[in-house]
N, C-alpha and C. Protein backbone atom coordinates (compact mmCIF):
# COMPACT_ATOMS: atom_id res chain seq x y z
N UNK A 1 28.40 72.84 -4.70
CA UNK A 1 29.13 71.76 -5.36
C UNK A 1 28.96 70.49 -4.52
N UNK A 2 28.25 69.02 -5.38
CA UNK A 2 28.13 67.96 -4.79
C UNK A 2 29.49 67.50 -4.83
N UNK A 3 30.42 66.83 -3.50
CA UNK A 3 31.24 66.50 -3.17
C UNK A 3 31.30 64.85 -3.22
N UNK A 4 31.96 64.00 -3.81
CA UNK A 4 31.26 62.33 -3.81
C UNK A 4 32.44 61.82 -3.51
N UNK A 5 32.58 60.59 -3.12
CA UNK A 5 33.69 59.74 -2.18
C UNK A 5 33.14 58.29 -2.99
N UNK A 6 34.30 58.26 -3.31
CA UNK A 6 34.83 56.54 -3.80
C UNK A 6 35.72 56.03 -2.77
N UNK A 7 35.43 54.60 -2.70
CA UNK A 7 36.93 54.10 -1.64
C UNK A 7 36.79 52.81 -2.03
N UNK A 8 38.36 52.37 -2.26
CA UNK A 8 38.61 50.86 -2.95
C UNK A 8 39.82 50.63 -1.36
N UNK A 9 39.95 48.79 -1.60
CA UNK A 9 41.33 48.54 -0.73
C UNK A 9 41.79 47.12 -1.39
N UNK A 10 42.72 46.23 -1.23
CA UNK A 10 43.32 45.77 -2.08
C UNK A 10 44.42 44.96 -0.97
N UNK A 11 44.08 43.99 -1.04
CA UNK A 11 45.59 43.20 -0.29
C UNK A 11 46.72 42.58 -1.45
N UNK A 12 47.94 42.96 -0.94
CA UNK A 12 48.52 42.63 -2.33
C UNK A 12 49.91 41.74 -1.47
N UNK A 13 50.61 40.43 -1.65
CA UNK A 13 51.17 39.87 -0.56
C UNK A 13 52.20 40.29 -0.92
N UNK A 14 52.60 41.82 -0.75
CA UNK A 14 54.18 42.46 -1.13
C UNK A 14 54.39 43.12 -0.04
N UNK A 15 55.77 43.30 0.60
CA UNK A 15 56.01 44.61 1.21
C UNK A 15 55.65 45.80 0.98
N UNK A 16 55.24 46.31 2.04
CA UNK A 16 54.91 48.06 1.87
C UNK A 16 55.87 48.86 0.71
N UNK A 17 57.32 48.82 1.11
CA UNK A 17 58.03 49.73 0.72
C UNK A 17 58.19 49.08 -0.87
N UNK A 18 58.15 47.91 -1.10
CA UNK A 18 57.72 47.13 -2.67
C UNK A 18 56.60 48.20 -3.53
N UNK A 19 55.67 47.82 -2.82
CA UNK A 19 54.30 48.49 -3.15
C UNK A 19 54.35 49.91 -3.44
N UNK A 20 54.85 50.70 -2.33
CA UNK A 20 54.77 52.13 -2.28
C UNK A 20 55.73 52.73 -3.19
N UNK A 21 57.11 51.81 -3.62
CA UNK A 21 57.80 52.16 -4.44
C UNK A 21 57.58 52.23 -6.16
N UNK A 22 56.33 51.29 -6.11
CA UNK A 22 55.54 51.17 -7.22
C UNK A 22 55.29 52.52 -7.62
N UNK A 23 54.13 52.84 -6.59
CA UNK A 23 53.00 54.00 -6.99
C UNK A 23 53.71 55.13 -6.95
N UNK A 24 55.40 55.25 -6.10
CA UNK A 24 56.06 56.42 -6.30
C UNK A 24 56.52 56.82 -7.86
N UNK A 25 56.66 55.72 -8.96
CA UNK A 25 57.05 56.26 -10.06
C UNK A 25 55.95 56.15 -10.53
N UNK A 26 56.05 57.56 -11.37
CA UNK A 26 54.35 58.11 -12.22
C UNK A 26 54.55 57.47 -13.47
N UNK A 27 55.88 57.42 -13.72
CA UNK A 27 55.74 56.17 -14.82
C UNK A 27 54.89 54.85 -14.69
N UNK A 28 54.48 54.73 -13.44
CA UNK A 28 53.24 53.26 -13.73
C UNK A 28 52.09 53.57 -13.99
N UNK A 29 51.67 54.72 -13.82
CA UNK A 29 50.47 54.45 -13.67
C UNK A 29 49.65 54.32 -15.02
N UNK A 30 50.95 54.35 -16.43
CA UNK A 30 50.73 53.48 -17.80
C UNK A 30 50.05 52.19 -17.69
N UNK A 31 50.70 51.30 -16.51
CA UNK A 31 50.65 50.06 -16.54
C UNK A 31 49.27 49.90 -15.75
N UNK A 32 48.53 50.73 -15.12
CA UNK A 32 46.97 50.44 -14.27
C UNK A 32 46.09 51.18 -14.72
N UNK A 33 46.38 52.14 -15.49
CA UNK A 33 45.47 52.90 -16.56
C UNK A 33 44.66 52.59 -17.62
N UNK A 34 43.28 52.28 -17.32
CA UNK A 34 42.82 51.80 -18.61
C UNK A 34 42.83 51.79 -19.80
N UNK A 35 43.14 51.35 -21.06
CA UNK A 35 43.68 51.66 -22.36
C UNK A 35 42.69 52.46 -23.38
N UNK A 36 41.11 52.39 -22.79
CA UNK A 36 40.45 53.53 -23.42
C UNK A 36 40.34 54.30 -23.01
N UNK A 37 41.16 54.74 -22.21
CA UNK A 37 41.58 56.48 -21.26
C UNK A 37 43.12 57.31 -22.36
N UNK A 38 43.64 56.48 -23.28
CA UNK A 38 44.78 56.70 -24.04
C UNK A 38 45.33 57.78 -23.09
N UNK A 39 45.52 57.15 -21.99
CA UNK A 39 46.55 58.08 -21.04
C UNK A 39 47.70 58.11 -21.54
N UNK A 40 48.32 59.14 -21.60
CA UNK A 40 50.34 59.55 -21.03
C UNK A 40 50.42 60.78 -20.62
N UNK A 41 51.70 60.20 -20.27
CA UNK A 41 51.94 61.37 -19.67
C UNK A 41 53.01 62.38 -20.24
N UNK A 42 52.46 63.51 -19.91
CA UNK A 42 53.40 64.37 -20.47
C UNK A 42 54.33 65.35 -19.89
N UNK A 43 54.60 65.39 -18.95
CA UNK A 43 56.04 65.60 -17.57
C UNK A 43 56.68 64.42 -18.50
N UNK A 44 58.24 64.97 -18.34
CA UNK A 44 58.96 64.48 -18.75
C UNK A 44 59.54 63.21 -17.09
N UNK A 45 60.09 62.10 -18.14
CA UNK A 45 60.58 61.22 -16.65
C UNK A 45 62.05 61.34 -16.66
N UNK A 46 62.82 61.30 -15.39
CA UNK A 46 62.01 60.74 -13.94
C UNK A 46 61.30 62.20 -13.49
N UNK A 47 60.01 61.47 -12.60
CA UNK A 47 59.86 62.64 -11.60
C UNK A 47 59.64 62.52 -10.37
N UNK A 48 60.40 63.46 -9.57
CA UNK A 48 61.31 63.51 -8.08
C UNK A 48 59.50 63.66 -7.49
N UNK A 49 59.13 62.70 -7.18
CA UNK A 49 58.25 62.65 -6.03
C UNK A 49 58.66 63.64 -4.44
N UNK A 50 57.93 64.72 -4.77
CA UNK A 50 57.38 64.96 -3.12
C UNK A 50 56.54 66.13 -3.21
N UNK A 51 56.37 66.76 -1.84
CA UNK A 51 55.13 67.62 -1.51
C UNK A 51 55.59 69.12 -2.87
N UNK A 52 54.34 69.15 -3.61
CA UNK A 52 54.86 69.93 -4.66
C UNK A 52 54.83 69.71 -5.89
N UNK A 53 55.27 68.54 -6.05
CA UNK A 53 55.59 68.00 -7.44
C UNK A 53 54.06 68.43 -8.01
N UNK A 54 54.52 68.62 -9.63
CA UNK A 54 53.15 68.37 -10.23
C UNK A 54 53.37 67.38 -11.42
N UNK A 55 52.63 67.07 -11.93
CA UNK A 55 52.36 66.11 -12.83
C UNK A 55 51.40 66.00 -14.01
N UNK A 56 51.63 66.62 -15.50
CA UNK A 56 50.91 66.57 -16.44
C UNK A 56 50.64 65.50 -17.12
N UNK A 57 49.47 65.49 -17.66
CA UNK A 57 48.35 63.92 -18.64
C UNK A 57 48.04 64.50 -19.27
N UNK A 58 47.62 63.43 -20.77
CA UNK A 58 46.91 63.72 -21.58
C UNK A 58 46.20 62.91 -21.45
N UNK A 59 44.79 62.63 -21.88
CA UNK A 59 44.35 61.44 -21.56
C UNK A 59 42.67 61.30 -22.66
N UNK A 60 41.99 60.89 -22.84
CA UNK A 60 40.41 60.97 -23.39
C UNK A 60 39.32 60.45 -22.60
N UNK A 61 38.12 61.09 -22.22
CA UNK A 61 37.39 61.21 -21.68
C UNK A 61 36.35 60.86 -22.43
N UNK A 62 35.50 59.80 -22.47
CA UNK A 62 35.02 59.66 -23.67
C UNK A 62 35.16 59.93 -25.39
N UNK A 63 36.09 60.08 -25.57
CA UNK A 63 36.80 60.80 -26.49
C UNK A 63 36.89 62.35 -26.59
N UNK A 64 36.85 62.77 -25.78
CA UNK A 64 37.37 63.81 -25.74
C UNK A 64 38.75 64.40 -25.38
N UNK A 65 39.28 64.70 -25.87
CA UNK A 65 41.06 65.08 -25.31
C UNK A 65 40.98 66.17 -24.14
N UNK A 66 41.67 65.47 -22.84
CA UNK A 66 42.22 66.43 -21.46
C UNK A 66 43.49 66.64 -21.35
N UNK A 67 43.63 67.51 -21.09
CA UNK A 67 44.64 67.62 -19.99
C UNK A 67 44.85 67.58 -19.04
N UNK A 68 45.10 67.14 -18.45
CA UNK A 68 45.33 67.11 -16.86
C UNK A 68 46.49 67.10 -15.91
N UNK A 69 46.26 67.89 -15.08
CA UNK A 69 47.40 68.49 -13.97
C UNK A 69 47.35 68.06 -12.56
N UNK A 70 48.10 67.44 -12.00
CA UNK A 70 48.00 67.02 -10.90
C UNK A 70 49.26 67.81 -9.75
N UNK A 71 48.67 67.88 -8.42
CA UNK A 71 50.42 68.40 -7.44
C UNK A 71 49.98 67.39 -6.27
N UNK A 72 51.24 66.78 -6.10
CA UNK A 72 51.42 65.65 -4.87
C UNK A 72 51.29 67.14 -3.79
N UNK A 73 50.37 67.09 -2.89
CA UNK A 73 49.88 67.45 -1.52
C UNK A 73 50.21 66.89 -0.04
N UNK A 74 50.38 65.44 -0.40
CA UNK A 74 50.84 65.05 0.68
C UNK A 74 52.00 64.13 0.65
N UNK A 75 53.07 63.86 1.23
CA UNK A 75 54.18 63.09 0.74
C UNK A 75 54.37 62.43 1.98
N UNK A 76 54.49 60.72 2.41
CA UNK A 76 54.71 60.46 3.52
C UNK A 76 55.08 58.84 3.59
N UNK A 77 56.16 58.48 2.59
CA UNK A 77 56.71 57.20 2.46
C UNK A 77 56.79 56.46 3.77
N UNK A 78 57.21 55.06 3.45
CA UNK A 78 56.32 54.43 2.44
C UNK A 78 54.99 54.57 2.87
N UNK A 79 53.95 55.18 3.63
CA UNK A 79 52.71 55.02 3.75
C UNK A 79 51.64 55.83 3.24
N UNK A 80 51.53 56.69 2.61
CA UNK A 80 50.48 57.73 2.40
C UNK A 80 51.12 58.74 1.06
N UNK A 81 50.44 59.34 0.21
CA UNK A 81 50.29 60.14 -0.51
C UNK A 81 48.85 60.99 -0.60
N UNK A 82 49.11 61.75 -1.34
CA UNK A 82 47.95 62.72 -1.83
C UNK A 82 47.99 63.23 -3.07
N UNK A 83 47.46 63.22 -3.96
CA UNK A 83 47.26 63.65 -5.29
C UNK A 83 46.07 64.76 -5.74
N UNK A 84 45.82 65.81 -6.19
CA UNK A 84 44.84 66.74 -6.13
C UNK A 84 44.97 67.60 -7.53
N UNK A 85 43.98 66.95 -8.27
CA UNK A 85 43.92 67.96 -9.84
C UNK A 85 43.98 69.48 -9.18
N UNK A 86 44.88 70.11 -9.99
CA UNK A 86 44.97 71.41 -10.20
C UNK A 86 44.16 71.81 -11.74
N UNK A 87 44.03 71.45 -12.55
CA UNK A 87 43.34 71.47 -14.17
C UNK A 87 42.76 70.01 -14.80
N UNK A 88 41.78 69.94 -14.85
CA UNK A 88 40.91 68.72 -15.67
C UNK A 88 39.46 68.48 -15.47
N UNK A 89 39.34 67.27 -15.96
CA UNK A 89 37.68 67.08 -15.88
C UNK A 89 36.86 66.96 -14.96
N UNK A 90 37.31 66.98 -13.46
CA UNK A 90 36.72 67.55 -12.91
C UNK A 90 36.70 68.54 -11.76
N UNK A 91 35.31 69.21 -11.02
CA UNK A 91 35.51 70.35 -10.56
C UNK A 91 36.72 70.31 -8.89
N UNK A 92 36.50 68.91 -8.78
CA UNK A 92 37.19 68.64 -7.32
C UNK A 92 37.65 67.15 -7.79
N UNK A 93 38.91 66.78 -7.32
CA UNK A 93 39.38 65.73 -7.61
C UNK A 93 40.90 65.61 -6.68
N UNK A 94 40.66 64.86 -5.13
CA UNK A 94 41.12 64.82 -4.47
C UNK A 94 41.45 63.23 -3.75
N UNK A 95 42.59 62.49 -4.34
CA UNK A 95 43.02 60.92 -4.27
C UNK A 95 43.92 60.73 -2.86
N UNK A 96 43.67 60.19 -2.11
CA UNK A 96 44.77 59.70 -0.80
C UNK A 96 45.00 57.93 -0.84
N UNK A 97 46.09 58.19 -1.54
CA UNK A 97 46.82 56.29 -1.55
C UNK A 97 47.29 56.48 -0.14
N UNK A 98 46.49 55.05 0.79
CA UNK A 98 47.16 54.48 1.85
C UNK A 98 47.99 53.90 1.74
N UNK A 99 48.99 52.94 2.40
CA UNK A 99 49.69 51.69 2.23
C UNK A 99 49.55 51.75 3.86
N UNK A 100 49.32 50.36 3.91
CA UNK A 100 49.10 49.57 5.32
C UNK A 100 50.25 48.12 5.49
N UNK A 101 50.93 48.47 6.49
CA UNK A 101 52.18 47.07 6.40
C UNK A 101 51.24 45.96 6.75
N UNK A 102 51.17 45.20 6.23
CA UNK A 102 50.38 43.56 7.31
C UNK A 102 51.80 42.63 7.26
N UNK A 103 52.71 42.42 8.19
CA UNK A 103 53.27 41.47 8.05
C UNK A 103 54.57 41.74 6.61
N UNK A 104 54.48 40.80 5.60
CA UNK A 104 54.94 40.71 4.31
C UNK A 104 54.56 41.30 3.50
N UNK A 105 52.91 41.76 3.76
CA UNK A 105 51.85 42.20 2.51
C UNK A 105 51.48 43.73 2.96
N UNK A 106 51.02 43.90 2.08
CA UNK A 106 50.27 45.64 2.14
C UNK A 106 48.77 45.52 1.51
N UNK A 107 48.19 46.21 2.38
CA UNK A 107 46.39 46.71 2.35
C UNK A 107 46.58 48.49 1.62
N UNK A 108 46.67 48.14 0.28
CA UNK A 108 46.50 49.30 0.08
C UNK A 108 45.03 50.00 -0.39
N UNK A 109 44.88 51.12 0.20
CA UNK A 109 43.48 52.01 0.40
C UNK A 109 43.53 53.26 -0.24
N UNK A 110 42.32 53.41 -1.26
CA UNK A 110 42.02 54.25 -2.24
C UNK A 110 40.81 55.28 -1.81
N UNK A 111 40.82 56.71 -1.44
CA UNK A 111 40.02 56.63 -1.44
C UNK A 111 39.68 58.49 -1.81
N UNK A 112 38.98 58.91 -2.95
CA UNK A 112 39.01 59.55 -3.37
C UNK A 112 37.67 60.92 -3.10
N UNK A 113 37.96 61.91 -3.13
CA UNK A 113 36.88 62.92 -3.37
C UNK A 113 36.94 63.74 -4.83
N UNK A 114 35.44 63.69 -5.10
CA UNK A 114 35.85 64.41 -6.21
C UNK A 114 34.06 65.39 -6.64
N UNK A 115 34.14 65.97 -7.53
CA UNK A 115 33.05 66.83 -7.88
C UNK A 115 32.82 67.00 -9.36
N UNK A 116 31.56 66.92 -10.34
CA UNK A 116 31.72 67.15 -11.19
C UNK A 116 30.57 68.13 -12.08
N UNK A 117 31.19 68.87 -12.85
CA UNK A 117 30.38 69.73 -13.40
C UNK A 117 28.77 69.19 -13.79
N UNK A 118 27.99 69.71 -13.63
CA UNK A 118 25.90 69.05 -13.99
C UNK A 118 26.16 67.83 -13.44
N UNK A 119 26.95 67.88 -11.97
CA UNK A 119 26.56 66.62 -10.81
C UNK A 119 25.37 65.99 -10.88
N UNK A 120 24.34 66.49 -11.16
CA UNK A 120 22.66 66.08 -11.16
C UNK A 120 22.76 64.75 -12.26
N UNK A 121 23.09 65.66 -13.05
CA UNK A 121 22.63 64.62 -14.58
C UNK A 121 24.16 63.67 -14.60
N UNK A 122 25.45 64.40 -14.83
CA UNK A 122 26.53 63.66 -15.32
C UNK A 122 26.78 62.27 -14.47
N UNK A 123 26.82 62.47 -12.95
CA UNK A 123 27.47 61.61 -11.95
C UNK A 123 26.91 60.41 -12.43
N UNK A 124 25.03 60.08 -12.14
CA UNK A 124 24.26 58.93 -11.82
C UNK A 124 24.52 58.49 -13.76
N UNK A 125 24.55 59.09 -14.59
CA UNK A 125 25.41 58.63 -15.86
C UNK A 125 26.39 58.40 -16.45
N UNK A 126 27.41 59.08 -16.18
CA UNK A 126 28.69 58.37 -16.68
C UNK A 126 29.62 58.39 -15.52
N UNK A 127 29.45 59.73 -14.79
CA UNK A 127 30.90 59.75 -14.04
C UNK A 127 31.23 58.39 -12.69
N UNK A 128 30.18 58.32 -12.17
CA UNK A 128 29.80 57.41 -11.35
C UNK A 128 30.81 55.70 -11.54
N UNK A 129 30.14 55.63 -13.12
CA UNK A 129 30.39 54.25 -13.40
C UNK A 129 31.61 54.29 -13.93
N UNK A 130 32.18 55.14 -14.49
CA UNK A 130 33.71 55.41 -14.79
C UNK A 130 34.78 55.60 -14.07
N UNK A 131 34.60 55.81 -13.04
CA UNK A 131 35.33 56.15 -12.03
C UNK A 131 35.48 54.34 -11.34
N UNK A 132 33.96 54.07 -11.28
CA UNK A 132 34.54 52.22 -11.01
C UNK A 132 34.98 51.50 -11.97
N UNK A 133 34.64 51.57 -12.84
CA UNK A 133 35.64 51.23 -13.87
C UNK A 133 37.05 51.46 -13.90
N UNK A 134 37.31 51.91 -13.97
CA UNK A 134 38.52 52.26 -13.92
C UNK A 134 39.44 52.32 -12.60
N UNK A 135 38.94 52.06 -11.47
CA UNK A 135 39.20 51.33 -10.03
C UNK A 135 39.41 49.98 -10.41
N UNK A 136 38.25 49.03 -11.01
CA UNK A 136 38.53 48.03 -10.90
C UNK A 136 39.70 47.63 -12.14
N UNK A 137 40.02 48.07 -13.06
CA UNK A 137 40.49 47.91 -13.85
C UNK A 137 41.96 48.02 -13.51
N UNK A 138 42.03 48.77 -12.57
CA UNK A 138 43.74 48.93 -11.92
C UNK A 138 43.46 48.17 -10.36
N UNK A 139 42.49 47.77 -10.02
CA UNK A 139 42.90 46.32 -9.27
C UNK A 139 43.29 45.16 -10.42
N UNK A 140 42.67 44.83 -11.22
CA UNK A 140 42.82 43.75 -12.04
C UNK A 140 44.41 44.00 -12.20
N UNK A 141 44.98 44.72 -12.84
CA UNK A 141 46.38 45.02 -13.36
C UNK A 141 47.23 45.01 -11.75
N UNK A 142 46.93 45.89 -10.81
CA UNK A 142 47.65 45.32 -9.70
C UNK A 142 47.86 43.72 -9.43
N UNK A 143 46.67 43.37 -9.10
CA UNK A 143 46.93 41.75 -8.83
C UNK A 143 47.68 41.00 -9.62
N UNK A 144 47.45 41.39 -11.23
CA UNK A 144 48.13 40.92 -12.39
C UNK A 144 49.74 41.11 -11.89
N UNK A 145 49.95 42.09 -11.64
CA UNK A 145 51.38 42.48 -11.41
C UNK A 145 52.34 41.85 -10.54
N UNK A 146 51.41 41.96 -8.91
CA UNK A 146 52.03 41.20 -8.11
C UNK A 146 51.37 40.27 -7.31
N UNK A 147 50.51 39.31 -7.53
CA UNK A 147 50.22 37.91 -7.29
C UNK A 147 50.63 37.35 -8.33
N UNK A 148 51.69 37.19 -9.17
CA UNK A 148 51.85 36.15 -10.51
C UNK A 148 53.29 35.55 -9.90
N UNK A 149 53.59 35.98 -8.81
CA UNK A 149 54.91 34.73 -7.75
C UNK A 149 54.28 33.79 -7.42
């Protein structure tokens, strides 16, 4: 199994615990989710963030309908999380949100492992470019969110 690494970072001029309190409710991640992913979620809200938790999606994959299952792995306010598909599209799918204090602002750091089924052919064609896509698409909506003070 080819193993592949994405990594994004992001200065955003908010407090850490601002920021981190964001990404703690799974209710946002409506709001940084690209809209041709027809993500929701389907865990009922609220949900009690910590080591354990899991977290169900529905979502489309090129149009295809997923499901997807996630369990927080690592829990470590305000600075660090871990997120790790247990069921979905792909074979390894392993996310660590940083948060970095600077001062007023936070450097937050993305940076993901993941694996996908006919790695050969799928990655250098869709998965590759979807995966930045959809990075940049939830920077755009971050900044949107909190640079508009």
């Amino acid at each position: 199994m080819k193993i592949r690494e994405f990594k994004s970072e992001l200065w955003l001029p908010r407090p850490v615990e601002e920021i981190f309190a964001f990404f703690s409710d799974a209710a946002n991640l409506n709001a940084i989710t690209p809209p041709w992913l027809h993500f929701r979620m389907a865990t009922a809200a609220p949900i009690d963030m910590r080591v354990g938790t899991l977290i169900d999606y529905r979502l489309r994959v090129r149009g295809i309908p997923v499901s997807w299952t996630t369990r927080i792995t690592v829990w470590e306010p305000p600075h660090l999380f871990v997120d790790e598909q247990l069921r979905g599209p792909y074979r390894l799918w392993r996310h660590r949100h940083e948060f970095e204090s600077e001062g007023e602002a936070t450097r937050v750091k993305d940076s993901v492992n993941y694996a996908v089924p006919f790695d050969f052919i799928a990655h250098g064609l869709l998965v590759k470019r979807d995966v930045r896509r959809i990075f940049a698409y939830r920077e755009e909506q971050l900044r949107s969110l909190f640079l508009k003070e």
